[in-house]
PDB file of N, CA and C in Angstrom:
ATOM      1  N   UNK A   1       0.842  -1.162   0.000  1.00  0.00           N
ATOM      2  CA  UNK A   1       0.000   0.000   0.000  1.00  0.00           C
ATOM      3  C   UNK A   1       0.894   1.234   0.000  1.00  0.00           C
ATOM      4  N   UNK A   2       0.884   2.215  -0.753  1.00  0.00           N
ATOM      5  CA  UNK A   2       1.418   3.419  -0.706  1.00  0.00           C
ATOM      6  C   UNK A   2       0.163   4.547  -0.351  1.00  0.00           C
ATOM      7  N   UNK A   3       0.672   5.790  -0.738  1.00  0.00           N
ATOM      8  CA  UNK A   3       0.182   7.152  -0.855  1.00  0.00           C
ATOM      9  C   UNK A   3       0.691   7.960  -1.912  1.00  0.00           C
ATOM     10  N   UNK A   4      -0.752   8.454  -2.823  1.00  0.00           N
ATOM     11  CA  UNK A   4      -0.443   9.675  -3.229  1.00  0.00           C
ATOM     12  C   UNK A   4      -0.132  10.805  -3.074  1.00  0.00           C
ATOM     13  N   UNK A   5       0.103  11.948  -3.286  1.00  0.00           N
ATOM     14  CA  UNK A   5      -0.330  13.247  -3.041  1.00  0.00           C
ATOM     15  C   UNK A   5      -0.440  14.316  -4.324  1.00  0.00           C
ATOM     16  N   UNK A   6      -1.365  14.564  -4.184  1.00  0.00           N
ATOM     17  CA  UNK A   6      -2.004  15.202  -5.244  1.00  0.00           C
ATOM     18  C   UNK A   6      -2.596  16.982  -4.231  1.00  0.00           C
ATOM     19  N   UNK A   7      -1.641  18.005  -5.191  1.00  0.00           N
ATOM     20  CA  UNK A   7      -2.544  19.566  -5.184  1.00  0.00           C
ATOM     21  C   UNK A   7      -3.118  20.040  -6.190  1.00  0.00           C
ATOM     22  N   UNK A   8      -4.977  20.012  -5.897  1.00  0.00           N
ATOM     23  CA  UNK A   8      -5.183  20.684  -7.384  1.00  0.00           C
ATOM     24  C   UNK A   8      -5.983  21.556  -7.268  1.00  0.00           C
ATOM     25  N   UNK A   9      -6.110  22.717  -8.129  1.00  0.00           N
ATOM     26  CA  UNK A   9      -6.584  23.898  -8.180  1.00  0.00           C
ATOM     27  C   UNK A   9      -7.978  24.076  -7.659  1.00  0.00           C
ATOM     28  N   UNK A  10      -8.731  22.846  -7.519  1.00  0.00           N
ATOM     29  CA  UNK A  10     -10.145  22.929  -7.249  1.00  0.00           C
ATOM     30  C   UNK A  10     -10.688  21.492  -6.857  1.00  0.00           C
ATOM     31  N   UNK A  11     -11.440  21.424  -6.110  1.00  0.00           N
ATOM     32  CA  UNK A  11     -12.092  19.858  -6.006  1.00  0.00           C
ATOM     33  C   UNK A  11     -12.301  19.129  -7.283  1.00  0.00           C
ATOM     34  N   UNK A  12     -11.584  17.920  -7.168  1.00  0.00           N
ATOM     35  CA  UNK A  12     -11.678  17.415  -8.432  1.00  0.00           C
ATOM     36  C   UNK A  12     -13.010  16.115  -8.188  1.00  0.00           C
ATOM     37  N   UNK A  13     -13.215  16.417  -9.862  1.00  0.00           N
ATOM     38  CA  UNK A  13     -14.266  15.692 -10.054  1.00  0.00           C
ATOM     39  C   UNK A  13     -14.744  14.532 -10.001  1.00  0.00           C
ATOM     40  N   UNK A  14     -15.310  13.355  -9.167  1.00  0.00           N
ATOM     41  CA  UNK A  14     -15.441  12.151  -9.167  1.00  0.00           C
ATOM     42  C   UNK A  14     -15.502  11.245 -10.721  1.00  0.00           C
ATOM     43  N   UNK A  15     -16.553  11.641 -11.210  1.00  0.00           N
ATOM     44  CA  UNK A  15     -16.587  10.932 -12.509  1.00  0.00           C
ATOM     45  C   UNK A  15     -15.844  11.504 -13.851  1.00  0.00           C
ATOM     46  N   UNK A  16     -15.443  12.460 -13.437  1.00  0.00           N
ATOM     47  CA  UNK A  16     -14.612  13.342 -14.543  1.00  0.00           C
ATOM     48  C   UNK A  16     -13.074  12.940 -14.492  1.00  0.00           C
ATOM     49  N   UNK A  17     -12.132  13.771 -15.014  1.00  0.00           N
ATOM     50  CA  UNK A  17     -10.926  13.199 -15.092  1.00  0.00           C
ATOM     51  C   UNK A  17     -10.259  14.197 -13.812  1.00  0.00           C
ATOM     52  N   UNK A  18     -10.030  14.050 -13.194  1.00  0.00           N
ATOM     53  CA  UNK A  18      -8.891  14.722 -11.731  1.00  0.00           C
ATOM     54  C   UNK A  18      -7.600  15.477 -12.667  1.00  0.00           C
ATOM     55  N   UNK A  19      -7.491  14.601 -13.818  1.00  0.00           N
ATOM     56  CA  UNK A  19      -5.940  15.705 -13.932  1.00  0.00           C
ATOM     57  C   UNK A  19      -6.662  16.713 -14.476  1.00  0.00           C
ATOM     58  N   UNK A  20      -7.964  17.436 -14.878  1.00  0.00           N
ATOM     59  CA  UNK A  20      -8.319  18.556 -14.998  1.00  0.00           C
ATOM     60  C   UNK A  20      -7.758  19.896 -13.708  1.00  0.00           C
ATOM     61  N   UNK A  21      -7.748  19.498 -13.149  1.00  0.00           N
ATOM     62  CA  UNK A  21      -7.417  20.429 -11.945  1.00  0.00           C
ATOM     63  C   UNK A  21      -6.231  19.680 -11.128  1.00  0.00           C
ATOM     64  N   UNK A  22      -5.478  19.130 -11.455  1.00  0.00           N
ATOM     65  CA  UNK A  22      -4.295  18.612 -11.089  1.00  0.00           C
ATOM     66  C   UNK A  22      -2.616  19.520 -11.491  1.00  0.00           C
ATOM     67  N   UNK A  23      -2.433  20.322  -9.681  1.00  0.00           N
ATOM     68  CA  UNK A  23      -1.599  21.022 -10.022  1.00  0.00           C
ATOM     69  C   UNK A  23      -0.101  20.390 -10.186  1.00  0.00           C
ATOM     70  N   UNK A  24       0.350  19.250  -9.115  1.00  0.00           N
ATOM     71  CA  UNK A  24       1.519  18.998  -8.676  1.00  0.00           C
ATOM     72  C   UNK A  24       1.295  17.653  -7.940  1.00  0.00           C
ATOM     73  N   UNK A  25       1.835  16.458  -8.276  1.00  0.00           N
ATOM     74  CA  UNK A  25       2.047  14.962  -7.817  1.00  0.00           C
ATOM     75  C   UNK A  25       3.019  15.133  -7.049  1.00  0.00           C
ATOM     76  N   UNK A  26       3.028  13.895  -6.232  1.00  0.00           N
ATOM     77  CA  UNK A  26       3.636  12.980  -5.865  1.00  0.00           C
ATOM     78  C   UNK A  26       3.305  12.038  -5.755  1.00  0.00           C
ATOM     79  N   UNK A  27       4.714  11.036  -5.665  1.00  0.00           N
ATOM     80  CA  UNK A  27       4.145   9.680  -6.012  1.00  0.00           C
ATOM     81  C   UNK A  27       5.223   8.612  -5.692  1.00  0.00           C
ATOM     82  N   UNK A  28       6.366   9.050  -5.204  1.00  0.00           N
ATOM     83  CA  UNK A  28       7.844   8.304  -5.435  1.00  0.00           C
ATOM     84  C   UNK A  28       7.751   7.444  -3.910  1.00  0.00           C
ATOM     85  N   UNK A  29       7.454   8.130  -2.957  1.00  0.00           N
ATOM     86  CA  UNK A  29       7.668   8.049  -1.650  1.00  0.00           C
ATOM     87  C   UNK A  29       6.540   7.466  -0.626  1.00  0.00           C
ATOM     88  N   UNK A  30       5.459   6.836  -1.351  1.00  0.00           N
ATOM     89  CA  UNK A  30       4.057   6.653  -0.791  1.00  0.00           C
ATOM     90  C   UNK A  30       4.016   5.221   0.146  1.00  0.00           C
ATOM     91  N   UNK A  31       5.127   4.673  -0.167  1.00  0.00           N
ATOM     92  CA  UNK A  31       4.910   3.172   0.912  1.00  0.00           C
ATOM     93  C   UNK A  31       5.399   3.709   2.634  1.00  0.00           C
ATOM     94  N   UNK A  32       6.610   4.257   2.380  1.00  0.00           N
ATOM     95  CA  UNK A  32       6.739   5.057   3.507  1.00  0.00           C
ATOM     96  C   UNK A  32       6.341   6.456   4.066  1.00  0.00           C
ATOM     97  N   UNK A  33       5.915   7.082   3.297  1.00  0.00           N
ATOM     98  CA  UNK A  33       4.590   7.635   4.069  1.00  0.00           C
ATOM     99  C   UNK A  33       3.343   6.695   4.507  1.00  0.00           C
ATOM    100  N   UNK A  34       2.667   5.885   4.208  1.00  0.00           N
ATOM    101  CA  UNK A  34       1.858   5.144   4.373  1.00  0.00           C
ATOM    102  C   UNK A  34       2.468   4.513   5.500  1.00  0.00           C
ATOM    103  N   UNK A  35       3.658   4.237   5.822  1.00  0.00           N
ATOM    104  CA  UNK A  35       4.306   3.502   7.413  1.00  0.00           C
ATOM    105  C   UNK A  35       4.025   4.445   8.230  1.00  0.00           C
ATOM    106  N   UNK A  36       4.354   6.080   8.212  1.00  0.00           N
ATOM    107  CA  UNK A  36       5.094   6.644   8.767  1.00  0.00           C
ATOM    108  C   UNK A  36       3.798   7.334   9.468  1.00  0.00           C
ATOM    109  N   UNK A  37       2.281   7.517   8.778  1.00  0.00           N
ATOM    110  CA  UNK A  37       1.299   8.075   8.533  1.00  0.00           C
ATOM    111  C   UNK A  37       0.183   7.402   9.830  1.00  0.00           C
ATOM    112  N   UNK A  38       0.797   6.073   9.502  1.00  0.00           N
ATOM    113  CA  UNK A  38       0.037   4.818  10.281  1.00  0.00           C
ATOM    114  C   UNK A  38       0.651   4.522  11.960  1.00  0.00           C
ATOM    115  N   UNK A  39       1.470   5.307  11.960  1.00  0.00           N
ATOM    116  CA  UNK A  39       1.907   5.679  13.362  1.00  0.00           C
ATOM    117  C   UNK A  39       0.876   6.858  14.239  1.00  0.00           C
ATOM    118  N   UNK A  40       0.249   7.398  13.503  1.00  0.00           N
ATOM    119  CA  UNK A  40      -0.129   8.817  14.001  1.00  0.00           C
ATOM    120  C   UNK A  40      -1.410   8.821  14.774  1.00  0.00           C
ATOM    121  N   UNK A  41      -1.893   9.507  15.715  1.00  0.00           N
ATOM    122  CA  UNK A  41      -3.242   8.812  16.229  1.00  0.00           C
ATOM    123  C   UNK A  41      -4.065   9.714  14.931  1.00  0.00           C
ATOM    124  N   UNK A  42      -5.089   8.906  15.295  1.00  0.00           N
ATOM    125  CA  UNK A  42      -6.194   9.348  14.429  1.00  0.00           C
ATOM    126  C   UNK A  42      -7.787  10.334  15.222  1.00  0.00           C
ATOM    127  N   UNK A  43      -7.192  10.175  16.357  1.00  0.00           N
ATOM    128  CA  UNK A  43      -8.103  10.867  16.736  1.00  0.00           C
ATOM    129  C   UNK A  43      -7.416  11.814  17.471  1.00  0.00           C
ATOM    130  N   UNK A  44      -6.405  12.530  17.160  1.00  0.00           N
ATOM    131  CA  UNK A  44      -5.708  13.511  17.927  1.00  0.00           C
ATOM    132  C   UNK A  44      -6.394  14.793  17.032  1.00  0.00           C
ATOM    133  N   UNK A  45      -5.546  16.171  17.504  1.00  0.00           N
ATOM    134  CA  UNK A  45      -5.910  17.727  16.616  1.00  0.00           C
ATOM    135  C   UNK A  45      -5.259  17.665  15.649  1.00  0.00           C
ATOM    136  N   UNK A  46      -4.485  16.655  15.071  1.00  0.00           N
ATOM    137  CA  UNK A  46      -3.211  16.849  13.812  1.00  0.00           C
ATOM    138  C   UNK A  46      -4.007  16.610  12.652  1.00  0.00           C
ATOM    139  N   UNK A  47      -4.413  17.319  11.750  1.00  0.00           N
ATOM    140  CA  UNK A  47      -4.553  16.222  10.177  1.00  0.00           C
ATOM    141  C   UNK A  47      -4.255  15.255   9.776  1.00  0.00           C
ATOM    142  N   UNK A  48      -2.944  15.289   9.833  1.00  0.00           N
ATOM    143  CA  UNK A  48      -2.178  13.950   9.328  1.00  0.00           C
ATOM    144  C   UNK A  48      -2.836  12.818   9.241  1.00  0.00           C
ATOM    145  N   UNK A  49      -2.911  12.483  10.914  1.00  0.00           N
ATOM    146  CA  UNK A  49      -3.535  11.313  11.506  1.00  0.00           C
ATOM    147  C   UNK A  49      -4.944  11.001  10.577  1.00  0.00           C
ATOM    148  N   UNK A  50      -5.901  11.759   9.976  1.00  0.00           N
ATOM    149  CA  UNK A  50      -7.257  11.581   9.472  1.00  0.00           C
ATOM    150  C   UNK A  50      -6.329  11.055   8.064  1.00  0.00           C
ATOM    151  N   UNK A  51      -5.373  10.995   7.731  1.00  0.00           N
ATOM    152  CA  UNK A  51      -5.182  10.663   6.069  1.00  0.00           C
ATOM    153  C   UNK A  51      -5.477   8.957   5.766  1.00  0.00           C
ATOM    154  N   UNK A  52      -6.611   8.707   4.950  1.00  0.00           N
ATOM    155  CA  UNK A  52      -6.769   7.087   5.196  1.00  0.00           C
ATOM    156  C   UNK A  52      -6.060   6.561   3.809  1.00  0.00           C
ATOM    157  N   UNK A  53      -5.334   5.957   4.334  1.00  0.00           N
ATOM    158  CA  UNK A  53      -3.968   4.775   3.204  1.00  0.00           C
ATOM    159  C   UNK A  53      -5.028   4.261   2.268  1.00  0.00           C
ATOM    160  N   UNK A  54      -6.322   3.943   2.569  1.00  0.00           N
ATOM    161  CA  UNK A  54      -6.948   2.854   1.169  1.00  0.00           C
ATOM    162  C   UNK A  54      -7.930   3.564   0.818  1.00  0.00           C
ATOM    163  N   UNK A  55      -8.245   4.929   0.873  1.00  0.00           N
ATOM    164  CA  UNK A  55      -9.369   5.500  -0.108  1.00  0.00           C
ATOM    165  C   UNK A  55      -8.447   7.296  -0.254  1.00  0.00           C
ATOM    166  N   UNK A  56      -9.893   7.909  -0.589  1.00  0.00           N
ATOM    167  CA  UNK A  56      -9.018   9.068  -0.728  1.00  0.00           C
ATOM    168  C   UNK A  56      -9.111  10.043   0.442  1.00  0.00           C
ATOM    169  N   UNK A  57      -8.434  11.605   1.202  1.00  0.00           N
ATOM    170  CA  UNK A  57      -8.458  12.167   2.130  1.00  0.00           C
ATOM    171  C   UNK A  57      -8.402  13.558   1.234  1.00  0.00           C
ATOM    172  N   UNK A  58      -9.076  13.893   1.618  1.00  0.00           N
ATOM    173  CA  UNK A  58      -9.131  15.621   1.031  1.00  0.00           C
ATOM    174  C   UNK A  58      -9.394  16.543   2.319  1.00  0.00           C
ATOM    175  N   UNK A  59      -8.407  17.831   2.252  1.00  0.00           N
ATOM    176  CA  UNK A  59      -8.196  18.747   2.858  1.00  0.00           C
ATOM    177  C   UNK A  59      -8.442  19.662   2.250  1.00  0.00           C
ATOM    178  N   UNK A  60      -8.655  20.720   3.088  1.00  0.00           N
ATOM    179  CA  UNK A  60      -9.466  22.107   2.448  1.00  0.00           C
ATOM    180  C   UNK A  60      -8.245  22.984   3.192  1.00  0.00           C
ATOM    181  N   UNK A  61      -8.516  24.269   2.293  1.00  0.00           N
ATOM    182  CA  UNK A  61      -7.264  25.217   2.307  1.00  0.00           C
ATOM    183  C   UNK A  61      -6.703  25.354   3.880  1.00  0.00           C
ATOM    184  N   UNK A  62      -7.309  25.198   4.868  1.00  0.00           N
ATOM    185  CA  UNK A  62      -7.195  25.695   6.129  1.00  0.00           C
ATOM    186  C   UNK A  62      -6.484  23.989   7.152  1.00  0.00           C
ATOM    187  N   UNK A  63      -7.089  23.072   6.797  1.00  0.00           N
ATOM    188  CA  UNK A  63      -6.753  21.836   6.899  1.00  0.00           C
ATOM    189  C   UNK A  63      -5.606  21.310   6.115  1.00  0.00           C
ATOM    190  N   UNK A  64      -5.552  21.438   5.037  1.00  0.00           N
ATOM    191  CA  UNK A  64      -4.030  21.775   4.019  1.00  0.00           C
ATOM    192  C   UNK A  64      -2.463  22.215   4.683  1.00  0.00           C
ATOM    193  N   UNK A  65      -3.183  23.581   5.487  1.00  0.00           N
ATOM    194  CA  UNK A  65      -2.057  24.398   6.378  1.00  0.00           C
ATOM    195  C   UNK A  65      -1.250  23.734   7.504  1.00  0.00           C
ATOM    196  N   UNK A  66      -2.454  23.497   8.225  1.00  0.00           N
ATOM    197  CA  UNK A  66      -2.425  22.546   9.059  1.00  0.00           C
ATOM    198  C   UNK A  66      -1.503  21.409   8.871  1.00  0.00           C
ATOM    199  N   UNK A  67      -1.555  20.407   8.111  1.00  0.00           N
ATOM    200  CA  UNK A  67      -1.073  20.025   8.041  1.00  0.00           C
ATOM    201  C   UNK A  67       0.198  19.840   7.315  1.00  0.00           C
ATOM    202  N   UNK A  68       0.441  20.893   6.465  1.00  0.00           N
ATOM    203  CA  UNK A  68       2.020  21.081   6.075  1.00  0.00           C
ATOM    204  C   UNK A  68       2.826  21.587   7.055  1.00  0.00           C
ATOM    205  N   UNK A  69       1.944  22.362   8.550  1.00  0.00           N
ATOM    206  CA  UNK A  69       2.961  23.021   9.513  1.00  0.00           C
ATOM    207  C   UNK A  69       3.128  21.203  10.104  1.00  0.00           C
ATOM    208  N   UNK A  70       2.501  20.732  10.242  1.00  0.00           N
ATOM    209  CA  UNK A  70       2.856  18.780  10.957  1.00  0.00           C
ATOM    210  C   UNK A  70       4.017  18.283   9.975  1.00  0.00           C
ATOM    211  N   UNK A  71       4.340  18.637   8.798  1.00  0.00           N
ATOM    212  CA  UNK A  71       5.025  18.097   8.293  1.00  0.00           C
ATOM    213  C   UNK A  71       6.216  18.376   8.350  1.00  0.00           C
ATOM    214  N   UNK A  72       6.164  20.164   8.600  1.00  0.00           N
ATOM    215  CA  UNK A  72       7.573  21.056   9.350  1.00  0.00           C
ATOM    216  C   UNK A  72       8.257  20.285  10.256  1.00  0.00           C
ATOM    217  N   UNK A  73       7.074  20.382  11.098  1.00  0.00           N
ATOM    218  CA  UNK A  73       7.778  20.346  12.873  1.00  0.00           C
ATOM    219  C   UNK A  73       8.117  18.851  12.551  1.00  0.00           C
ATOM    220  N   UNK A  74       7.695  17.986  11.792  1.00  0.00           N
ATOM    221  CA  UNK A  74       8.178  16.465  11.974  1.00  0.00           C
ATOM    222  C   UNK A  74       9.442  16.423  11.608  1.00  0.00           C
ATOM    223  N   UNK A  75       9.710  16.859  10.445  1.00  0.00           N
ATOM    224  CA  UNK A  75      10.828  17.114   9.427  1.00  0.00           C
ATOM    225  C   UNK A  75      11.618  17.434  10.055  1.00  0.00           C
ATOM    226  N   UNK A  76      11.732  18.440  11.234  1.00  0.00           N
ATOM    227  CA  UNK A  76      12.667  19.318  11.856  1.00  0.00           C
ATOM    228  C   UNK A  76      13.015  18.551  13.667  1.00  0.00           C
ATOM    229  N   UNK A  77      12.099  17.799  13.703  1.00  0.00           N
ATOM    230  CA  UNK A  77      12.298  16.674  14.531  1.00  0.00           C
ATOM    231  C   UNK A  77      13.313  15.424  14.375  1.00  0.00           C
ATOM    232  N   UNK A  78      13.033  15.185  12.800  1.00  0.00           N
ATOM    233  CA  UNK A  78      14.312  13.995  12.350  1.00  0.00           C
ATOM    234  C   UNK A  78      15.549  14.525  12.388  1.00  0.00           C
ATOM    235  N   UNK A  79      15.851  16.019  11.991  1.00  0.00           N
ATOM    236  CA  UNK A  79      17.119  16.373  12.034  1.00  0.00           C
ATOM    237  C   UNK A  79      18.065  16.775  13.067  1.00  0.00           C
TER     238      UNK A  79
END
């Protein structure tokens, strides 16, 4: 099981094609995020923790934030 990550300009469309509004992938690194992700509680204040490995997780601009500052402070934790 990996993880995507996908930013796109607008909620993308279920039955439509997603790379319509598909700003920027990732895709290289998704088995270990998916380890690393699955550590996290899920019922804590972090975002992170809500990201589910086998369907999709969408964040909204404010939830987005949120969780790129979790990705700071983690980042800056390993080093």
């Amino acid at each position: 099981m990996g993880i995507e990550l996908e930013l796109h300009s607008g909620r993308p469309v279920r039955k439509g094609s997603s790379r319509d509004t598909l700003l920027r992938g990732s895709y290289q690194h998704g088995e270990a995020l998916a380890r690393s992700l699955s550590t996290l509680d899920r019922h804590g204040s972090g975002k992170l923790g809500w990201v589910d490995p086998y369907g999709d997780t969408l964040f909204n601009d404010q939830e987005a934030r949120v969780a790129r500052q979790e990705v700071d402070v983690s980042g800056s934790a390993m080093r």
